[in-house]
Protein backbone atom coordinates (compact mmCIF):
# COMPACT_ATOMS: atom_id res chain seq x y z
CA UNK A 1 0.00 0.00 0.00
CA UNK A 2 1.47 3.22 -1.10
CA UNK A 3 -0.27 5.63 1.94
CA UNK A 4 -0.78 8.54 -0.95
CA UNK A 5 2.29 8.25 -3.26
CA UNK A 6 1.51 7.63 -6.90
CA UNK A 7 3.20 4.82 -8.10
CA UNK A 8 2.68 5.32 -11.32
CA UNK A 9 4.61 8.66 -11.63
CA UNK A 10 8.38 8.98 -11.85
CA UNK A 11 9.58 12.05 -10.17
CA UNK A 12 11.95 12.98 -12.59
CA UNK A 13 9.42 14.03 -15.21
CA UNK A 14 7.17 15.83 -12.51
CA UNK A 15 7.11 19.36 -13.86
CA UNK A 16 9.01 19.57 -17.28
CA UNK A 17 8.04 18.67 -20.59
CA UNK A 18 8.30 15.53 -22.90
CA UNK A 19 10.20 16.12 -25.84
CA UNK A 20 8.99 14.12 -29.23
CA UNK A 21 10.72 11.01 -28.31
CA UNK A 22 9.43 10.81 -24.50
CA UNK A 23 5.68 11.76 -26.71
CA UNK A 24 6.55 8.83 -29.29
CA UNK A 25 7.52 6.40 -26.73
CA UNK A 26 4.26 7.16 -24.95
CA UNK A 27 2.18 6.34 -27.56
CA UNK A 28 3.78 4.15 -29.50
CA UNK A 29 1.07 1.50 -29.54
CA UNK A 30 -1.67 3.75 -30.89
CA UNK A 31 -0.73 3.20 -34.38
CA UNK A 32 -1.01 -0.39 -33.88
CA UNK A 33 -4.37 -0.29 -31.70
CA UNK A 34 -5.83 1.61 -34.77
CA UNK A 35 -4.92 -0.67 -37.11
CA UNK A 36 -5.64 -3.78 -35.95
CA UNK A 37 -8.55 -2.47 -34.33
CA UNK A 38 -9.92 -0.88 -37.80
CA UNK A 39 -8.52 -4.28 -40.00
CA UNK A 40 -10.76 -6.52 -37.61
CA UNK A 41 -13.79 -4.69 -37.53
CA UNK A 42 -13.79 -3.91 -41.20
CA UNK A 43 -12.68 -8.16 -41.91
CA UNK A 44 -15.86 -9.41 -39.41
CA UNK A 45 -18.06 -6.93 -41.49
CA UNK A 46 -16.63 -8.41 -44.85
CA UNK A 47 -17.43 -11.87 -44.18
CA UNK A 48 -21.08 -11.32 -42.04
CA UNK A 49 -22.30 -9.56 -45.46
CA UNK A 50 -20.55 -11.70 -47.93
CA UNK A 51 -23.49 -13.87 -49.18
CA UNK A 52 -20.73 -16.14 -50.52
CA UNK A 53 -18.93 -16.20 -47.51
CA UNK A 54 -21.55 -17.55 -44.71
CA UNK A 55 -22.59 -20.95 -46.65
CA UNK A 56 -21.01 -24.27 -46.68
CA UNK A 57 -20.69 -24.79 -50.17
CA UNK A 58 -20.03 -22.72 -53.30
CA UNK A 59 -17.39 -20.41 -54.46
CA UNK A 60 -15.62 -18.09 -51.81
CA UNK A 61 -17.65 -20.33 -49.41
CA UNK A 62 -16.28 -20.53 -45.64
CA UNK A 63 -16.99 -24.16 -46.44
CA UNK A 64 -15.42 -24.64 -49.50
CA UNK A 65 -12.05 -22.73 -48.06
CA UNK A 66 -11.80 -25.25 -45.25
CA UNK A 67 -12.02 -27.96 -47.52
CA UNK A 68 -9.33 -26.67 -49.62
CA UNK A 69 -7.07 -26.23 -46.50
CA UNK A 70 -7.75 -29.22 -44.46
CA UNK A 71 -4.71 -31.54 -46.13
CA UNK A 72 -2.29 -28.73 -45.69
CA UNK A 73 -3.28 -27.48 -42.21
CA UNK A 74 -0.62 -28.17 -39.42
CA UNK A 75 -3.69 -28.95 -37.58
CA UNK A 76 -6.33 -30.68 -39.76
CA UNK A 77 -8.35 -31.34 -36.31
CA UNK A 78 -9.14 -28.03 -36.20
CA UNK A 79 -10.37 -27.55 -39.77
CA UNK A 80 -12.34 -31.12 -39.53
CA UNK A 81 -14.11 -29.18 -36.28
CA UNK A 82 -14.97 -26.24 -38.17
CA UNK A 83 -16.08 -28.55 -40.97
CA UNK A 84 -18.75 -29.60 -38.62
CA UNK A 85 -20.59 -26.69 -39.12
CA UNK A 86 -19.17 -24.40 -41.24
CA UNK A 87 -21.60 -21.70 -41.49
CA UNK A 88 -21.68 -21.20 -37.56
CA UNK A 89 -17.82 -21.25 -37.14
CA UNK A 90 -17.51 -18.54 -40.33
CA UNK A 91 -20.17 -16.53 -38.06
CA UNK A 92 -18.30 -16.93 -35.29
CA UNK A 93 -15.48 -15.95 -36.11
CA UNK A 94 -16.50 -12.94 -38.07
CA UNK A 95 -18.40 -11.99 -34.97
CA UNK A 96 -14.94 -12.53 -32.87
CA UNK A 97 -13.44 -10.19 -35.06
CA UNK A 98 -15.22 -7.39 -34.88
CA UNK A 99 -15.72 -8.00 -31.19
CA UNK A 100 -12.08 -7.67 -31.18
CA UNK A 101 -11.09 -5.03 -33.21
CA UNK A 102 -14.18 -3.15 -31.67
CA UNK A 103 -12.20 -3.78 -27.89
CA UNK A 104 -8.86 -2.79 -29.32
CA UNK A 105 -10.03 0.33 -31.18
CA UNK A 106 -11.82 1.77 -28.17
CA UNK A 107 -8.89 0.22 -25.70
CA UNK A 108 -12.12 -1.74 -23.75
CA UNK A 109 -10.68 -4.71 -21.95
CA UNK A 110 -7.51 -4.47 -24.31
CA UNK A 111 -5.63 -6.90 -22.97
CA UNK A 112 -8.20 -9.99 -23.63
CA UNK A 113 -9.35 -8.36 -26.69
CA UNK A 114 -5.73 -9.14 -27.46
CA UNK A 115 -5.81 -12.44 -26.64
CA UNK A 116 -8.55 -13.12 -29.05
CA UNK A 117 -7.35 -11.09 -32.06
CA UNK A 118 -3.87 -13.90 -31.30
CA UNK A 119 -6.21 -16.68 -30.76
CA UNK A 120 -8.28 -15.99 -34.17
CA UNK A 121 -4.58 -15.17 -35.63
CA UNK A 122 -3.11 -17.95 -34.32
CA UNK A 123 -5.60 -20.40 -35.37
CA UNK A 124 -5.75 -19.38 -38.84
CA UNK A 125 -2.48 -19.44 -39.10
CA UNK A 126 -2.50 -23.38 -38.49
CA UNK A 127 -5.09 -24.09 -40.39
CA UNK A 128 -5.57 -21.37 -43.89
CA UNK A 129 -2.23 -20.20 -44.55
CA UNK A 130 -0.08 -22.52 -42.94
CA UNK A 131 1.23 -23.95 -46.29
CA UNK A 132 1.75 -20.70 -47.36
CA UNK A 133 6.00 -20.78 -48.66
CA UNK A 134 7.82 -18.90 -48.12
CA UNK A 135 6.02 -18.52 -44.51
CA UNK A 136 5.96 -14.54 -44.83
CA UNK A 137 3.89 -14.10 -47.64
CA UNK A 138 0.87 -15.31 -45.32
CA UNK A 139 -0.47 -13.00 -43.22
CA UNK A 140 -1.80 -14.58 -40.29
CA UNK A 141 1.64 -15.03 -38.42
CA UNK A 142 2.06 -10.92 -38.69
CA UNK A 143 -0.95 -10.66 -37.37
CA UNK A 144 -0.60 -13.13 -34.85
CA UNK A 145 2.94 -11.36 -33.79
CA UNK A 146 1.28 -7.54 -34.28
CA UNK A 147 -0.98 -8.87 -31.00
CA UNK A 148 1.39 -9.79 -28.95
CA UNK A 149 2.39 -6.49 -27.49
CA UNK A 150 -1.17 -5.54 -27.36
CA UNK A 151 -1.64 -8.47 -24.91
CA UNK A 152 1.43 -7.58 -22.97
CA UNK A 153 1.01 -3.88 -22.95
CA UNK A 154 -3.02 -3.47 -23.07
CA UNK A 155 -3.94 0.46 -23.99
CA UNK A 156 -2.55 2.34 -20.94
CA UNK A 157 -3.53 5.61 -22.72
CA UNK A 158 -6.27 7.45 -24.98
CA UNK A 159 -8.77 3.86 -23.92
CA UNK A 160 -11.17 3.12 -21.94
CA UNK A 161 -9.57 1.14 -20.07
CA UNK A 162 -7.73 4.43 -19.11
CA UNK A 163 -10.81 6.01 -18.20
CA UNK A 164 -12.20 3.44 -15.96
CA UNK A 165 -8.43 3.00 -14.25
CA UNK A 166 -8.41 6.64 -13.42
CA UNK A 167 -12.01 6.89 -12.64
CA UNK A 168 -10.94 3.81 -9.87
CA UNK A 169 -8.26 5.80 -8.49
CA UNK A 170 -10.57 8.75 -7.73
């Protein structure tokens, strides 16, 4: 217990100014909360109003894209799971996405948004673009890599988890 002291202040900066590196260094995730936040939402849109996308069959089917994927997924288990019901795991995860680029946009509960955006990363990565060669022309492992300091970090500024921290403390 800190008996009034801030912990969260360092005395040396009490009182002066930040110069444009202190500033960058401050927010240097905000960039990436933006963009991730923005690519999700706008990718879980895509697919829920793709007419294509949310049926089991057809072309640019969610369906039809597992199939394709399943004997070159690290993890075919997961794509015979989805294959289960197709149309329900597309919605699902197109509903996770914009669930998570909605929390990491607005900084709400950053940290396990996070953890989904990685999860939904992650999992794609085993599964769509793992046979992708060379393994950096698939996106899924940037993305999956881009979350990771979001889960670490959270949004300790311009959020709402910000907000609600300070609005704690008072």
């Amino acid at each position: 217990m800190n008996h009034g002291i801030r912990s969260d202040m360092h005395t040396s900066y009490l009182g002066r100014r930040r110069d444009w590196r202190e500033t960058a260094t401050h927010y240097a995730l905000l960039p990436l909360r933006v963009f991730l936040g923005v690519t999700f939402i706008y990718a879980g849109l895509n697919k829920l109003t793709d007419s294509a996308f949310l049926k089991s069959g057809g072309s640019g089917s969610i369906g039809d894209t597992m199939r394709a994927v399943r004997d070159s997924a690290a993890i075919p288990a997961l794509v015979d799971l989805a294959l289960k019901n197709p149309v329900g795991f597309g919605t699902a995860i197109a509903i996770g996405e914009v669930a998570v680029g909605t929390g990491v946009l607005f900084g709400l509960l950053t940290r396990l948004a996070a953890l989904g955006g990685a999860l939904i990363s992650l999992s794609l990565w085993l599964t769509v673009s793992w046979a992708t060669t060379p393994y950096y022309y698939g996106n899924d492992l940037a993305y999956l890599m881009a979350w990771l300091p979001l889960v670490l970090a959270g949004a300790p500024y311009l959020s709402l988890d910000a907000a609600l921290r300070s609005r704690r403390r008072r």
